[in-house]
C-alpha atoms as a PDB file:
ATOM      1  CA  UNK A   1      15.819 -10.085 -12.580  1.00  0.00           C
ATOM      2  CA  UNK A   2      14.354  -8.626 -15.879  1.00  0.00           C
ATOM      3  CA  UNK A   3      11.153  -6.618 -15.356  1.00  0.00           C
ATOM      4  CA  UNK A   4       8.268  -8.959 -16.123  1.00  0.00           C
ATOM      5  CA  UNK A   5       5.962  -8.580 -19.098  1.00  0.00           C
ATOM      6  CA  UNK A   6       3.999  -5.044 -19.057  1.00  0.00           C
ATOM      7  CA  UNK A   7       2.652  -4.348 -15.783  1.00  0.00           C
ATOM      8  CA  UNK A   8       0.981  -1.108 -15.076  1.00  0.00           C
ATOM      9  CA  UNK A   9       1.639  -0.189 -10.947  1.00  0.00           C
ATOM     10  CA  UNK A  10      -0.853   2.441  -9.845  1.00  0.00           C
ATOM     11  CA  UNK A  11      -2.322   3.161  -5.958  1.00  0.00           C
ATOM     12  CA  UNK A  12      -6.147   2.730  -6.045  1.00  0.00           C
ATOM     13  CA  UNK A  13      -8.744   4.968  -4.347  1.00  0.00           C
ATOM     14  CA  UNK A  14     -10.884   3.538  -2.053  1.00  0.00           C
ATOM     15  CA  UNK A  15     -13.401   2.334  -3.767  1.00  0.00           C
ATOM     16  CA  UNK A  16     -11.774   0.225  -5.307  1.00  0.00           C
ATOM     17  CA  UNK A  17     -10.480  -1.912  -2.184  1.00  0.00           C
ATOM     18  CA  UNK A  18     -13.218  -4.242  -2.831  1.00  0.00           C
ATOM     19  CA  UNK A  19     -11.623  -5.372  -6.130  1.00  0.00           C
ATOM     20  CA  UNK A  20      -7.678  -5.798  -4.266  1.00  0.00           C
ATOM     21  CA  UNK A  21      -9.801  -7.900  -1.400  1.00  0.00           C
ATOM     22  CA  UNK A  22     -11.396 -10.172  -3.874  1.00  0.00           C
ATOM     23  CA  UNK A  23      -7.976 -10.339  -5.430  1.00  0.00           C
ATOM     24  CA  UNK A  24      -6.257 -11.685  -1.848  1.00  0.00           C
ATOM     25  CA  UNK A  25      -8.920 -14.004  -0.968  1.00  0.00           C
ATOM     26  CA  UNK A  26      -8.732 -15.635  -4.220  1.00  0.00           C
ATOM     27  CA  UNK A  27      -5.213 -15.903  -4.194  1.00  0.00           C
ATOM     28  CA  UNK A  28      -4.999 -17.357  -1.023  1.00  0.00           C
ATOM     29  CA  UNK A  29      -4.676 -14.439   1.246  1.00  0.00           C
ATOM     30  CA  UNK A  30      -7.143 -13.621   4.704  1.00  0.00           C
ATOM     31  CA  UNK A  31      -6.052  -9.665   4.579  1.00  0.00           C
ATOM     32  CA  UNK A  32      -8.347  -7.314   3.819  1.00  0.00           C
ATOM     33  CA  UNK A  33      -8.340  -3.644   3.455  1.00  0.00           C
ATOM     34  CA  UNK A  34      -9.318  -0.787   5.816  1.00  0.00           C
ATOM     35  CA  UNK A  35     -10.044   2.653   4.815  1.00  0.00           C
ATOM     36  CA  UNK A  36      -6.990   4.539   6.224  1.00  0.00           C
ATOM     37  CA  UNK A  37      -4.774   2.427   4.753  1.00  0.00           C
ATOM     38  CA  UNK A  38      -3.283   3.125   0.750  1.00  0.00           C
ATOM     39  CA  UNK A  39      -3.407   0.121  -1.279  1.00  0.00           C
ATOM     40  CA  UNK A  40      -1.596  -0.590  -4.761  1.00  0.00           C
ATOM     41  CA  UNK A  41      -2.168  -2.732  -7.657  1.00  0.00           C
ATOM     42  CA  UNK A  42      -0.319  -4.515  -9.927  1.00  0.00           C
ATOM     43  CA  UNK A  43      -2.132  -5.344 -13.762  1.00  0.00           C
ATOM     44  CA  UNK A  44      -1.460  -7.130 -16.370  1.00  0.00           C
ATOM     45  CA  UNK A  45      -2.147  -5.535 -19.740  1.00  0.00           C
ATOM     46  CA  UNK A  46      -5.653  -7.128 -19.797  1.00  0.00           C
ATOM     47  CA  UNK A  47      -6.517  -5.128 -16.429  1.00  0.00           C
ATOM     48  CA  UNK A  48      -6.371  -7.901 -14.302  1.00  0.00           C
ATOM     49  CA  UNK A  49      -5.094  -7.687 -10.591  1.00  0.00           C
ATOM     50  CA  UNK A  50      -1.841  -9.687 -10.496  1.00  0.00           C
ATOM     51  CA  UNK A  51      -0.562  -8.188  -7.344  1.00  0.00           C
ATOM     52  CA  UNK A  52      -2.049  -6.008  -4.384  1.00  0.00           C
ATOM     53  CA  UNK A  53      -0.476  -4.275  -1.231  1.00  0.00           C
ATOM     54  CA  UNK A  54      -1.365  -2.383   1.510  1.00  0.00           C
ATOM     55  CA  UNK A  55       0.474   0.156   3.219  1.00  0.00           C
ATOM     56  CA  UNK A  56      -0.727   1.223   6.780  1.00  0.00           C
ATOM     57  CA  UNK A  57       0.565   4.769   8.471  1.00  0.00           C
ATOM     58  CA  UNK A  58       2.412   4.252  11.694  1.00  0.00           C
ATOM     59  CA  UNK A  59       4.805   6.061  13.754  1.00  0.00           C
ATOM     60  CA  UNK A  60       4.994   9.016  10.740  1.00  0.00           C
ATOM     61  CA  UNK A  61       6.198   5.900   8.657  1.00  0.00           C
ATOM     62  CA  UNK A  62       4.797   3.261   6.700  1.00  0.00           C
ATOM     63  CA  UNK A  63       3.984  -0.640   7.509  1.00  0.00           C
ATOM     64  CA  UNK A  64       3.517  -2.793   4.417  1.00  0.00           C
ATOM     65  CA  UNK A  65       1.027  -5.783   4.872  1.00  0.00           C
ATOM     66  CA  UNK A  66      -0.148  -7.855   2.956  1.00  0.00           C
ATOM     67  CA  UNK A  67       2.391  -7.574  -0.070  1.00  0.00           C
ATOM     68  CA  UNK A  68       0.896 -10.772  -2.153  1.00  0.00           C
ATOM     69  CA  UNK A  69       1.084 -11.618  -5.849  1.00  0.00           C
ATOM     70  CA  UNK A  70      -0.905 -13.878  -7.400  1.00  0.00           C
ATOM     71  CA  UNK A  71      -0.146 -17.606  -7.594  1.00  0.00           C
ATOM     72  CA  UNK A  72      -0.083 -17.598 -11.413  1.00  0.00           C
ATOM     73  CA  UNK A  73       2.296 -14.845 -12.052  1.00  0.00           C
ATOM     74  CA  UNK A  74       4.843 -15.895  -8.328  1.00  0.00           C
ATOM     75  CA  UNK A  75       8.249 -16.600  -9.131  1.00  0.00           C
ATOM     76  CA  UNK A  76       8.559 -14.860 -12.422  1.00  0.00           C
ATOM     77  CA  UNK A  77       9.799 -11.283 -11.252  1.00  0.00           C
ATOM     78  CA  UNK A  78       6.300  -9.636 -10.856  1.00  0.00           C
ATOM     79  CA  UNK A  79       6.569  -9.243  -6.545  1.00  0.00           C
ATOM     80  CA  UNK A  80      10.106  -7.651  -7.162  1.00  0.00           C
ATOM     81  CA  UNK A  81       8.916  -5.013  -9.831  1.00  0.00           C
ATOM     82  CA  UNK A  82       6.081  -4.155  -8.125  1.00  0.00           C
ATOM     83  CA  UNK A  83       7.688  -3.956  -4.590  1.00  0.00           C
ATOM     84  CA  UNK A  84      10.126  -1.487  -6.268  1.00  0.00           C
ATOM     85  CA  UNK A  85       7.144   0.533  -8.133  1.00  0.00           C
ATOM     86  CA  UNK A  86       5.616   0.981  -4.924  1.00  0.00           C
ATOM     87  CA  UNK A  87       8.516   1.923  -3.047  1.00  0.00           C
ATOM     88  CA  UNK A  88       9.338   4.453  -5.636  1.00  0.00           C
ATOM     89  CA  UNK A  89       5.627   5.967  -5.243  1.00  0.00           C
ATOM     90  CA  UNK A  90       6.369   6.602  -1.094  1.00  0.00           C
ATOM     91  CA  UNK A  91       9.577   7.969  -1.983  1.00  0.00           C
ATOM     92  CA  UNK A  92      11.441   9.709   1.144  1.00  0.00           C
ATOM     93  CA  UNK A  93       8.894   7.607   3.855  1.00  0.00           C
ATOM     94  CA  UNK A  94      10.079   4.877   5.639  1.00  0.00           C
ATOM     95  CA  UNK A  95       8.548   1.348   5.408  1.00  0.00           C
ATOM     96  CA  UNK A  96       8.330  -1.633   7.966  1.00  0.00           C
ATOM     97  CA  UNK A  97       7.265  -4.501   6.847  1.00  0.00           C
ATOM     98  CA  UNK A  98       7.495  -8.329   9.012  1.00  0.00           C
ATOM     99  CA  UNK A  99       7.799 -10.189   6.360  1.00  0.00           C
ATOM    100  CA  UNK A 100       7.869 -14.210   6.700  1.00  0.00           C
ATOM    101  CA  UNK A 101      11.543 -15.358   7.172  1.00  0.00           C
ATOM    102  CA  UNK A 102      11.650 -17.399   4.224  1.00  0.00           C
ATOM    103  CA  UNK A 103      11.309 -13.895   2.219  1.00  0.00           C
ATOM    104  CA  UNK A 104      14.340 -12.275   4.235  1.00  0.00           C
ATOM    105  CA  UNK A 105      16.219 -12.364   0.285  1.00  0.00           C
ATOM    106  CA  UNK A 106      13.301 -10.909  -1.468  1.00  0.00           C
ATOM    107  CA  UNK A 107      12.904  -7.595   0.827  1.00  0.00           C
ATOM    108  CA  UNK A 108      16.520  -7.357   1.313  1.00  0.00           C
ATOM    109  CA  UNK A 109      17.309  -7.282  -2.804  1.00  0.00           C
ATOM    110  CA  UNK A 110      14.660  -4.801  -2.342  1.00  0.00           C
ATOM    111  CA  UNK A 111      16.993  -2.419   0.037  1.00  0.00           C
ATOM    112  CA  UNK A 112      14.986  -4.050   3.015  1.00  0.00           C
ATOM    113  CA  UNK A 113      17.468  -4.590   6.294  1.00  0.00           C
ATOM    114  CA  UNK A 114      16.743  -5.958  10.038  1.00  0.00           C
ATOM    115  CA  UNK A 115      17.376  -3.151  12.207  1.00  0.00           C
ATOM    116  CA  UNK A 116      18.773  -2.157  15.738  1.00  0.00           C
ATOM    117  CA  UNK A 117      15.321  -3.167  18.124  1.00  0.00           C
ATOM    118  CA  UNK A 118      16.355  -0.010  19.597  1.00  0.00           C
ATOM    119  CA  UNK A 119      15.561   2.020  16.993  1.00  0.00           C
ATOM    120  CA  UNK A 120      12.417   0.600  15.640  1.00  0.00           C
ATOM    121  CA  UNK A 121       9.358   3.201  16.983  1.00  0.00           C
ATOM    122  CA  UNK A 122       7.128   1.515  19.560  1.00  0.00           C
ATOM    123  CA  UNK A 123       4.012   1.067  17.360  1.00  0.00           C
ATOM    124  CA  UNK A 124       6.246  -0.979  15.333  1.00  0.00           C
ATOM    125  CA  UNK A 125       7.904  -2.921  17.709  1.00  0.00           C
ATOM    126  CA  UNK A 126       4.973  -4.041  19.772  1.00  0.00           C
ATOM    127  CA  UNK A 127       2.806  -6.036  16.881  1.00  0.00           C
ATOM    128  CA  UNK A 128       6.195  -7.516  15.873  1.00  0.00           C
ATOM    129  CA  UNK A 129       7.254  -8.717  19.401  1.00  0.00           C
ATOM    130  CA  UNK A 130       3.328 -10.027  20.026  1.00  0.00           C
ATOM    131  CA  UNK A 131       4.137 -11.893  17.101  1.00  0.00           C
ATOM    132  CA  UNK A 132       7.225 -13.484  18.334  1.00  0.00           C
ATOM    133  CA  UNK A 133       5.484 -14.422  21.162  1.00  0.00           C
ATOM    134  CA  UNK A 134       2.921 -16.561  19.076  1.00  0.00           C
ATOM    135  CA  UNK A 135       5.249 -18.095  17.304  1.00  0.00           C
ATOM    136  CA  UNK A 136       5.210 -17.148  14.422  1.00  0.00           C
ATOM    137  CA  UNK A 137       8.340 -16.705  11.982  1.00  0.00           C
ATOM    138  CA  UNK A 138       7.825 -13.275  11.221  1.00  0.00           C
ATOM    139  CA  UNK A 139      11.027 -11.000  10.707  1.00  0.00           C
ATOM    140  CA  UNK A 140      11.668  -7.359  11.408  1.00  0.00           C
ATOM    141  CA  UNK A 141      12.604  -5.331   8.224  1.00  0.00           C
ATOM    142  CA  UNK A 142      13.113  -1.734   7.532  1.00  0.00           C
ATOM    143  CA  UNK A 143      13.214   0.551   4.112  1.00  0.00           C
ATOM    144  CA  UNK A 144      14.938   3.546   4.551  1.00  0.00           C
ATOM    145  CA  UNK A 145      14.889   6.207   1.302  1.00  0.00           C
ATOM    146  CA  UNK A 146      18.037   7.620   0.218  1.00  0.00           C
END
């Protein structure tokens, strides 16, 4: 997919988060912030938030949460150029993500893949499998750099 119209991709300091949780709850999402986490922003050229992500350390990796994109802007390229944009900023880290099953295409044309259980690290296993156990339809995806 083409990259969409001009979108500037930068990670925000923290005092910004309030602006990226404003941006989720009005676009549908319950996430919030924390302070350890890094968080990135996608804009449109007139500095509005179209997209927002947060990226939480674990296990000497990365877990992505709450990759969202705004509902006016879904479905026209934006949550693939930005996932890629971010993924270029954490260059040689890996990223975990549980991503809802319908997406399984979307992180996977992003280099996303379900791995071996057995090599997942335990602090990335355990939320996953507590999911499961809820219910919900949550996958299990992994970015490894090249």
């Amino acid at each position: 997919m083409a990259e969409p119209a001009p979108l500037t991709v930068d990670e925000i300091n923290p005092i910004a988060f309030p602006l990226v949780n404003r941006f989720f709850k009005e676009n549908g999402h319950k996430g919030k912030v924390s302070g350890n986490e890094r968080v990135w922003v996608a804009r449109c050229p007139e500095g509005n938030i179209v997209a927002g992500l947060r990226a939480s350390p674990k296990a000497n990796d990365y877990l992505l949460r709450s990759v969202w994109v705004g509902r006016n802007v879904q479905r026209k390229g934006v949550g693939s150029f930005f996932l890629r944009e971010v993924l270029n900023d954490l260059g040689s880290i890996h990223c975990w993500c549980y991503p809802y099953a319908h997406l399984e295409l979307f992180y996977q044309r992003a280099g996303f893949f379900s791995p071996d259980p057995d090599n997942v690290p335990p602090d990335i296993l355990a939320p996953y499998l507590r999911y499961q156990q809820q219910g919900h339809d949550f996958l299990l995806m992994c970015h490894c750099p090249k």
